[in-house]
N, C-alpha and C. Protein backbone atom coordinates (compact mmCIF):
# COMPACT_ATOMS: atom_id res chain seq x y z
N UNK A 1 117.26 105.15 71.38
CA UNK A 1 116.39 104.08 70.94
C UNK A 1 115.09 104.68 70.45
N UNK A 2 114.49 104.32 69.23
CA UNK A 2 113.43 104.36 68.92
C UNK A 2 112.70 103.65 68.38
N UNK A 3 112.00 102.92 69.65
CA UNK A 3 111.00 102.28 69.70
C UNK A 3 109.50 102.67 68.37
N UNK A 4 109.33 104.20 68.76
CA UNK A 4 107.98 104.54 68.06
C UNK A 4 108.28 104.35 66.64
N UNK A 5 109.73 104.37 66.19
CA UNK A 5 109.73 105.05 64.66
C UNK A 5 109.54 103.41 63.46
N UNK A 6 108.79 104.04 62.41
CA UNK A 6 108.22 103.42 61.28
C UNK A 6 109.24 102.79 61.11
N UNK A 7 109.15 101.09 60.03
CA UNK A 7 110.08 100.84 59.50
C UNK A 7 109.08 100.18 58.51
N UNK A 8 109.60 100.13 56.99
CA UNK A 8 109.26 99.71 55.99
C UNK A 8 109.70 97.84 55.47
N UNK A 9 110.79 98.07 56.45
CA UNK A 9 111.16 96.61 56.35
C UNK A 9 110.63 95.60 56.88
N UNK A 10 110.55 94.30 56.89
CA UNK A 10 109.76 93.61 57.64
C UNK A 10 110.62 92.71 58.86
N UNK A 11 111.91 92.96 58.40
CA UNK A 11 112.87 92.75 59.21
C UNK A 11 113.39 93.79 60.31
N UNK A 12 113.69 93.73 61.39
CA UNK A 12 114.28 94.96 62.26
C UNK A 12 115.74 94.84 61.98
N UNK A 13 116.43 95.93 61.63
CA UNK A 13 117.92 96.02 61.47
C UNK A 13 118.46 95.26 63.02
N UNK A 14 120.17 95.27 62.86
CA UNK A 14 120.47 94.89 63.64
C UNK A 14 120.41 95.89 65.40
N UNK A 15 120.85 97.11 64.74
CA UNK A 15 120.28 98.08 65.79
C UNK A 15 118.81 98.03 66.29
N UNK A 16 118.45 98.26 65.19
CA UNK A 16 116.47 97.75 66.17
C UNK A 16 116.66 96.63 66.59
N UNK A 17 116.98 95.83 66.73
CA UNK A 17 117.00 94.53 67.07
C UNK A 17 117.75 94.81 68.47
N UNK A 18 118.85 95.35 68.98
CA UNK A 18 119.21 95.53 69.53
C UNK A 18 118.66 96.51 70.63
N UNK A 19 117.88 97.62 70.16
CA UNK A 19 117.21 98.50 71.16
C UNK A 19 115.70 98.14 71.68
N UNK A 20 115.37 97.06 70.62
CA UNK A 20 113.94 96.32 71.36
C UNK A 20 114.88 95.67 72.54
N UNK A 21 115.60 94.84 72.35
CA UNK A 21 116.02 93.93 73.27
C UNK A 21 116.06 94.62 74.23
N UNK A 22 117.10 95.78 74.36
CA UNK A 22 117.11 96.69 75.28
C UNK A 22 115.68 96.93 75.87
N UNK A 23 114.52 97.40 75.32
CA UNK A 23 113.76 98.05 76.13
C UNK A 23 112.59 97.10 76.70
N UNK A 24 112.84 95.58 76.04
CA UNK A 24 112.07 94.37 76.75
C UNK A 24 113.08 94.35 78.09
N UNK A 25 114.12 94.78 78.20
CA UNK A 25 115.37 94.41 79.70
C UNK A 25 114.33 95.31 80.40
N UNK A 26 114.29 96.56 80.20
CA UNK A 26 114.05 97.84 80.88
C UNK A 26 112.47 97.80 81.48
N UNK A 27 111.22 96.88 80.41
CA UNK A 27 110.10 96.42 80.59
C UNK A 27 109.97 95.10 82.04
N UNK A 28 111.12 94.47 81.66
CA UNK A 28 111.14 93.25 82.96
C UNK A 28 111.68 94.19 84.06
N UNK A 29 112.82 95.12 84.36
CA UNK A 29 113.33 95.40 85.40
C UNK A 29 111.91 96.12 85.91
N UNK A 30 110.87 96.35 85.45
CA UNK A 30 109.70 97.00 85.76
C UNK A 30 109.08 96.47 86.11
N UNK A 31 108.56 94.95 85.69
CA UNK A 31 107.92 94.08 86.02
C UNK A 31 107.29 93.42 87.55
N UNK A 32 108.24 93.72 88.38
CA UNK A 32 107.68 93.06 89.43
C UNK A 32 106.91 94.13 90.26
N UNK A 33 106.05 93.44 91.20
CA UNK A 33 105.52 95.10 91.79
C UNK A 33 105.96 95.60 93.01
N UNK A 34 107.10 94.35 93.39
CA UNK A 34 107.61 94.80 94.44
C UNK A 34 108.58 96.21 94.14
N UNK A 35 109.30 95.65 93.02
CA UNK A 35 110.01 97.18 92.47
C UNK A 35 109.24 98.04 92.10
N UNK A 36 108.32 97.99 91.78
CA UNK A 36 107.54 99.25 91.40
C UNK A 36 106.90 99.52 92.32
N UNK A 37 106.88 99.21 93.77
CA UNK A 37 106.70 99.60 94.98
C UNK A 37 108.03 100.98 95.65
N UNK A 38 109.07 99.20 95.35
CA UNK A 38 109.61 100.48 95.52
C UNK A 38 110.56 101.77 94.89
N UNK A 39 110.10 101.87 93.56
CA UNK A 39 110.41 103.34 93.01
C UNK A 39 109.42 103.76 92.94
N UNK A 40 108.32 104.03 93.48
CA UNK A 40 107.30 104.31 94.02
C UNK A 40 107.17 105.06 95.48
N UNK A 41 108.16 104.70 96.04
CA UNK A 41 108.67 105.39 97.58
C UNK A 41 110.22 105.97 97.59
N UNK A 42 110.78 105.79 96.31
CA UNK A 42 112.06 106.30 95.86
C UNK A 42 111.78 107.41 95.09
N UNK A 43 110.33 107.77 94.87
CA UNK A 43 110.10 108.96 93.84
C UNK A 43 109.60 109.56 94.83
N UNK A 44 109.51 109.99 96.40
CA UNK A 44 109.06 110.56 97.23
C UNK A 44 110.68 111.25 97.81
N UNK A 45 111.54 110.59 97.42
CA UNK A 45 113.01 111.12 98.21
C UNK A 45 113.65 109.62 98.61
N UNK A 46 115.03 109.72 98.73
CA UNK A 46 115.92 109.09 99.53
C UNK A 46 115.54 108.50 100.65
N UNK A 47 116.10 106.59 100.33
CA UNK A 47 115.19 106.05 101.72
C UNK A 47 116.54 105.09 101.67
N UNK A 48 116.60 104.37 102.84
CA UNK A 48 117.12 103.37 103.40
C UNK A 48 116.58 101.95 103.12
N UNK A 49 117.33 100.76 103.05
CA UNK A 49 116.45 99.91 102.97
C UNK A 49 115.86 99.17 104.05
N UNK A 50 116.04 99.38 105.25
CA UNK A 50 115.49 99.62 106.54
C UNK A 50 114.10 100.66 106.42
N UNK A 51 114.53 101.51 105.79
CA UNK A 51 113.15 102.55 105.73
C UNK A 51 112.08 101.78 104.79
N UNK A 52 112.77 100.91 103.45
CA UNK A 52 111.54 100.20 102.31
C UNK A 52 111.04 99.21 103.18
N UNK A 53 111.82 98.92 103.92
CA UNK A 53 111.11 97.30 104.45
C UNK A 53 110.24 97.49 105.56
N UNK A 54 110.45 98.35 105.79
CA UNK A 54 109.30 99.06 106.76
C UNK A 54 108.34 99.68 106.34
N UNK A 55 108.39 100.05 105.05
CA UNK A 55 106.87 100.90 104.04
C UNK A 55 106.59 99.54 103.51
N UNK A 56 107.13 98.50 102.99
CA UNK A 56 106.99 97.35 101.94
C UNK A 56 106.33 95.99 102.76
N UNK A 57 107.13 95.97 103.70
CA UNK A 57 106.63 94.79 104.79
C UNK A 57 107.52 93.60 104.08
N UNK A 58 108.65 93.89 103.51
CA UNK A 58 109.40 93.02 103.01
C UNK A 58 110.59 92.77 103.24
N UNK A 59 110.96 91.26 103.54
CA UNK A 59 112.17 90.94 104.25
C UNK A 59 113.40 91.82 103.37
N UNK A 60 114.59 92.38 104.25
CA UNK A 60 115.84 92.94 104.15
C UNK A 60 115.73 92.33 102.48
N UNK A 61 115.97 90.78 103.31
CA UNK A 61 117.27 90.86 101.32
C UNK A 61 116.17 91.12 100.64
N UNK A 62 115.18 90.60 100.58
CA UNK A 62 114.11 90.78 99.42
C UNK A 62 114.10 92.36 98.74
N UNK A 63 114.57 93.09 99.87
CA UNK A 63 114.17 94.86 99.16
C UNK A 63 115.76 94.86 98.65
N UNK A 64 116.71 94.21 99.23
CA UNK A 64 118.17 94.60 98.50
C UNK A 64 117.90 93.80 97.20
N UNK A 65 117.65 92.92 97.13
CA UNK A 65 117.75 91.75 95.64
C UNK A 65 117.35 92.96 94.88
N UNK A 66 116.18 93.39 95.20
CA UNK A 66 115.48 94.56 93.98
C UNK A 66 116.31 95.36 93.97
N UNK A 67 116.79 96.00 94.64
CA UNK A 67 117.47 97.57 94.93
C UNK A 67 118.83 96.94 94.41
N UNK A 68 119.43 95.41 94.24
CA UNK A 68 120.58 95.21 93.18
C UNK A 68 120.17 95.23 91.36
N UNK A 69 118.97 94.80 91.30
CA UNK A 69 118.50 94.42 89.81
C UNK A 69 118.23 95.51 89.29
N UNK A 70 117.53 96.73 90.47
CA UNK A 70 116.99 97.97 89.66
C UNK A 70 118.29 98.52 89.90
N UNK A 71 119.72 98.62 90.43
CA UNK A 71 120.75 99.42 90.45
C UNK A 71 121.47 98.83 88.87
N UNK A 72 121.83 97.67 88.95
CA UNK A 72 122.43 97.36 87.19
C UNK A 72 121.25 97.42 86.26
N UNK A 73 119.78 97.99 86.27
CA UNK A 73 119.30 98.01 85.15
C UNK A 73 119.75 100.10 84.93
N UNK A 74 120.41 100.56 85.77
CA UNK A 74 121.03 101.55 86.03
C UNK A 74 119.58 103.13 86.42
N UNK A 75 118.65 102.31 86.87
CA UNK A 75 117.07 103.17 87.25
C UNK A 75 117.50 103.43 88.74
N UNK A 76 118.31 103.21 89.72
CA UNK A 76 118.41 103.63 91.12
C UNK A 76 120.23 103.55 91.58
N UNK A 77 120.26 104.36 92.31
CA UNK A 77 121.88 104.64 92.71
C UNK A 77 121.61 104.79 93.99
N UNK A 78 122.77 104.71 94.75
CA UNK A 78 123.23 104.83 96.33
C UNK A 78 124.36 105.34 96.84
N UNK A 79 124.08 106.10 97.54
CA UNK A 79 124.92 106.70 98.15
C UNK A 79 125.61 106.81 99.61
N UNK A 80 126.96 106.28 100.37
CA UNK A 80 126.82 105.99 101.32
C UNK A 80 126.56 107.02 102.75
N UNK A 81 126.38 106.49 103.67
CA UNK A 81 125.23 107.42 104.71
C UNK A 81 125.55 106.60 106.06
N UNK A 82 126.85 106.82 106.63
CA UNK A 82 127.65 106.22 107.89
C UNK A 82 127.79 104.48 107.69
N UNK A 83 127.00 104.36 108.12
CA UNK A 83 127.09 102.37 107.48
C UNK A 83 125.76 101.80 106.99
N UNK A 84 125.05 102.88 106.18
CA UNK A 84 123.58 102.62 105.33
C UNK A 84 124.12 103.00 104.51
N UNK A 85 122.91 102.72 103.17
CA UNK A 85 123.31 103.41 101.93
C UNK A 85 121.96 104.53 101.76
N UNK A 86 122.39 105.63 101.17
CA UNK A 86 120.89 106.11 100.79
C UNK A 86 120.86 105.88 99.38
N UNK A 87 119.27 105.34 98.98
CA UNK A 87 119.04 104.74 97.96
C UNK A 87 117.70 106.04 97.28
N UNK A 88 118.06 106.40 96.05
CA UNK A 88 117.44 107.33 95.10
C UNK A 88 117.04 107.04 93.97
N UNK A 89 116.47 107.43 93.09
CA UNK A 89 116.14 106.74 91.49
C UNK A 89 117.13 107.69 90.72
N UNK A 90 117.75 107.16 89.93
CA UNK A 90 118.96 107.52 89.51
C UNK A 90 118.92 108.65 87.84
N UNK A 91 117.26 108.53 87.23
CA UNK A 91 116.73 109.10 86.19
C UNK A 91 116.01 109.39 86.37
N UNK A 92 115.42 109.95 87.84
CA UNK A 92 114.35 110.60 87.71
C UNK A 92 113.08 111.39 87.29
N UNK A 93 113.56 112.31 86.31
CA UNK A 93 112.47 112.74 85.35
C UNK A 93 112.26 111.77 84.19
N UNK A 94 113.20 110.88 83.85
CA UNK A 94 113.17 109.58 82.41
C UNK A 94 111.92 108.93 83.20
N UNK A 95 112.42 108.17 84.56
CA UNK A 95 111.50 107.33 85.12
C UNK A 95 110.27 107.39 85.25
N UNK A 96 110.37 108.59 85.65
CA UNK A 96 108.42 108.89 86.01
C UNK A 96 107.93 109.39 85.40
N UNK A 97 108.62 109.97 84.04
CA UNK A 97 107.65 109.80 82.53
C UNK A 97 107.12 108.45 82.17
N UNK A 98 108.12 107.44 82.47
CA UNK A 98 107.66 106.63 82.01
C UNK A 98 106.63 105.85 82.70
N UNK A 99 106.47 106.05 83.79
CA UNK A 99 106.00 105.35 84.91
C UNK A 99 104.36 106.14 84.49
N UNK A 100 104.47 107.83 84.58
CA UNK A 100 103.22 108.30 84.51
C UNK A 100 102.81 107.38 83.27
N UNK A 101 103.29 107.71 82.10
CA UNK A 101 102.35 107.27 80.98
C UNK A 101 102.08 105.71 81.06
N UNK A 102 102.65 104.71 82.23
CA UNK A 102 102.24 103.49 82.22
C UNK A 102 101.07 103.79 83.06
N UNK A 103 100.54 104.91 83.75
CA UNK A 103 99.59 104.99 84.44
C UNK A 103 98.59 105.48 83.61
N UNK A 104 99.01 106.11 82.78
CA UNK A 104 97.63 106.83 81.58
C UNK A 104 97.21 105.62 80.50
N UNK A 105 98.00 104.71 80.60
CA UNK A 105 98.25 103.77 79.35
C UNK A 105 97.34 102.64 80.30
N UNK A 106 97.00 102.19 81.37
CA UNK A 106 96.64 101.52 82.25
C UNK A 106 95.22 102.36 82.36
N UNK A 107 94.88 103.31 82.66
CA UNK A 107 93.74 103.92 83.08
C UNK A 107 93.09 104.21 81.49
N UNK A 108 93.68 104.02 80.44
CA UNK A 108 93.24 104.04 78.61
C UNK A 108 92.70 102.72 78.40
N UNK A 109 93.15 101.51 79.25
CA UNK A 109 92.77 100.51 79.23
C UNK A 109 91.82 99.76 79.40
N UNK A 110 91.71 100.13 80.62
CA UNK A 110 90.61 99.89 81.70
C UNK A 110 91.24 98.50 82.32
N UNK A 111 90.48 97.32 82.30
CA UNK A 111 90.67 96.24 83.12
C UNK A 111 91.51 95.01 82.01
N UNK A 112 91.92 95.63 80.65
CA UNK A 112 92.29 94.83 80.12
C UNK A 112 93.30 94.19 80.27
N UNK A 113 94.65 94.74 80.94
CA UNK A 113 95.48 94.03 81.24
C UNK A 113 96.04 93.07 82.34
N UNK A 114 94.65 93.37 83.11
CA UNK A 114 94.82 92.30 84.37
C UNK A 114 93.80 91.34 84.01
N UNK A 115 92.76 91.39 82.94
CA UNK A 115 91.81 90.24 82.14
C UNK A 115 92.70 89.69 81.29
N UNK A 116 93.91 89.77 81.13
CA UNK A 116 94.93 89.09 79.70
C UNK A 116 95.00 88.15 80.27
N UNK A 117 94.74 86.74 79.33
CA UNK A 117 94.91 85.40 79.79
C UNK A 117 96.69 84.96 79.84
N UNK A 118 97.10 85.86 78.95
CA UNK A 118 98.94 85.70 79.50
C UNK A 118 99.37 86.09 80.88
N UNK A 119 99.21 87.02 80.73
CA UNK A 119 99.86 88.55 81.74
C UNK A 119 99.31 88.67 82.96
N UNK A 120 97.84 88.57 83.02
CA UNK A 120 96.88 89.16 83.79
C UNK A 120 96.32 88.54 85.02
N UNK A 121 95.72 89.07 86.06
CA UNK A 121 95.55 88.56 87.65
C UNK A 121 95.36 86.39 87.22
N UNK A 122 94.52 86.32 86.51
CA UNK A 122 94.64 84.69 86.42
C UNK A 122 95.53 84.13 85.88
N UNK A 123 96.39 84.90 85.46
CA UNK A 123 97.98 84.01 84.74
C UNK A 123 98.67 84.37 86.50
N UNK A 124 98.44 84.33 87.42
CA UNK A 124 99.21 84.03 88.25
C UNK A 124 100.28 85.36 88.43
N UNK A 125 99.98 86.48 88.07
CA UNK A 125 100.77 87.56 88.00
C UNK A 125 100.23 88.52 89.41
């Protein structure tokens, strides 16, 4: 997918059309901050979800619901571990490129994206 590259058309082909879609999926599976909590403690090593809900303070299913949405957006895998699963980020170096530069892209910003009247701390986000 390439997002960055020029197009002269004013239309997106059907492939661009198709790999935005894609990377607005990949933008929401990011979206919440509970998940970005926890691949945030999944980029430290292999945890349990007994172990997130105990760093997160968040009920069981609540850390599995995520740990199902971020497993089919295909960003975390599991592996089984007697009758737990151990849970890992599944692209590790993809992820936390992307993750860093949402942190450089955020700190380039300053306070603008939590002042966005869409997006931002008073839209209820």
């Amino acid at each position: 997918m390439a997002m960055t590259a020029t197009s002269t058309s004013a239309e997106p082909s059907v492939d661009e059309a198709t790999a935005l879609s894609a990377a607005a999926c990949l933008f929401r599976s990011l979206g919440d901050p509970a998940r970005l909590a926890i691949l945030r403690h999944l980029a430290l090593g292999e945890h349990k979800v007994v172990d997130l809900t105990a760093h997160l303070g968040l009920a069981q299913s609540t850390v599995s619901a995520h740990l199902a949405c971020l497993r089919d957006c295909g960003l975390v895998a599991s592996r089984p571990q007697g009758r737990a699963s151990m849970w890992s980020l599944a692209t590790a170096p993809e992820l936390l490129g992307v993750l860093a530069a949402a942190e450089r892209l955020l700190a380039a910003t300053g306070d603008a994206v939590a002042l966005c009247p869409a997006h931002g701390v008073a839209a209820g986000r």
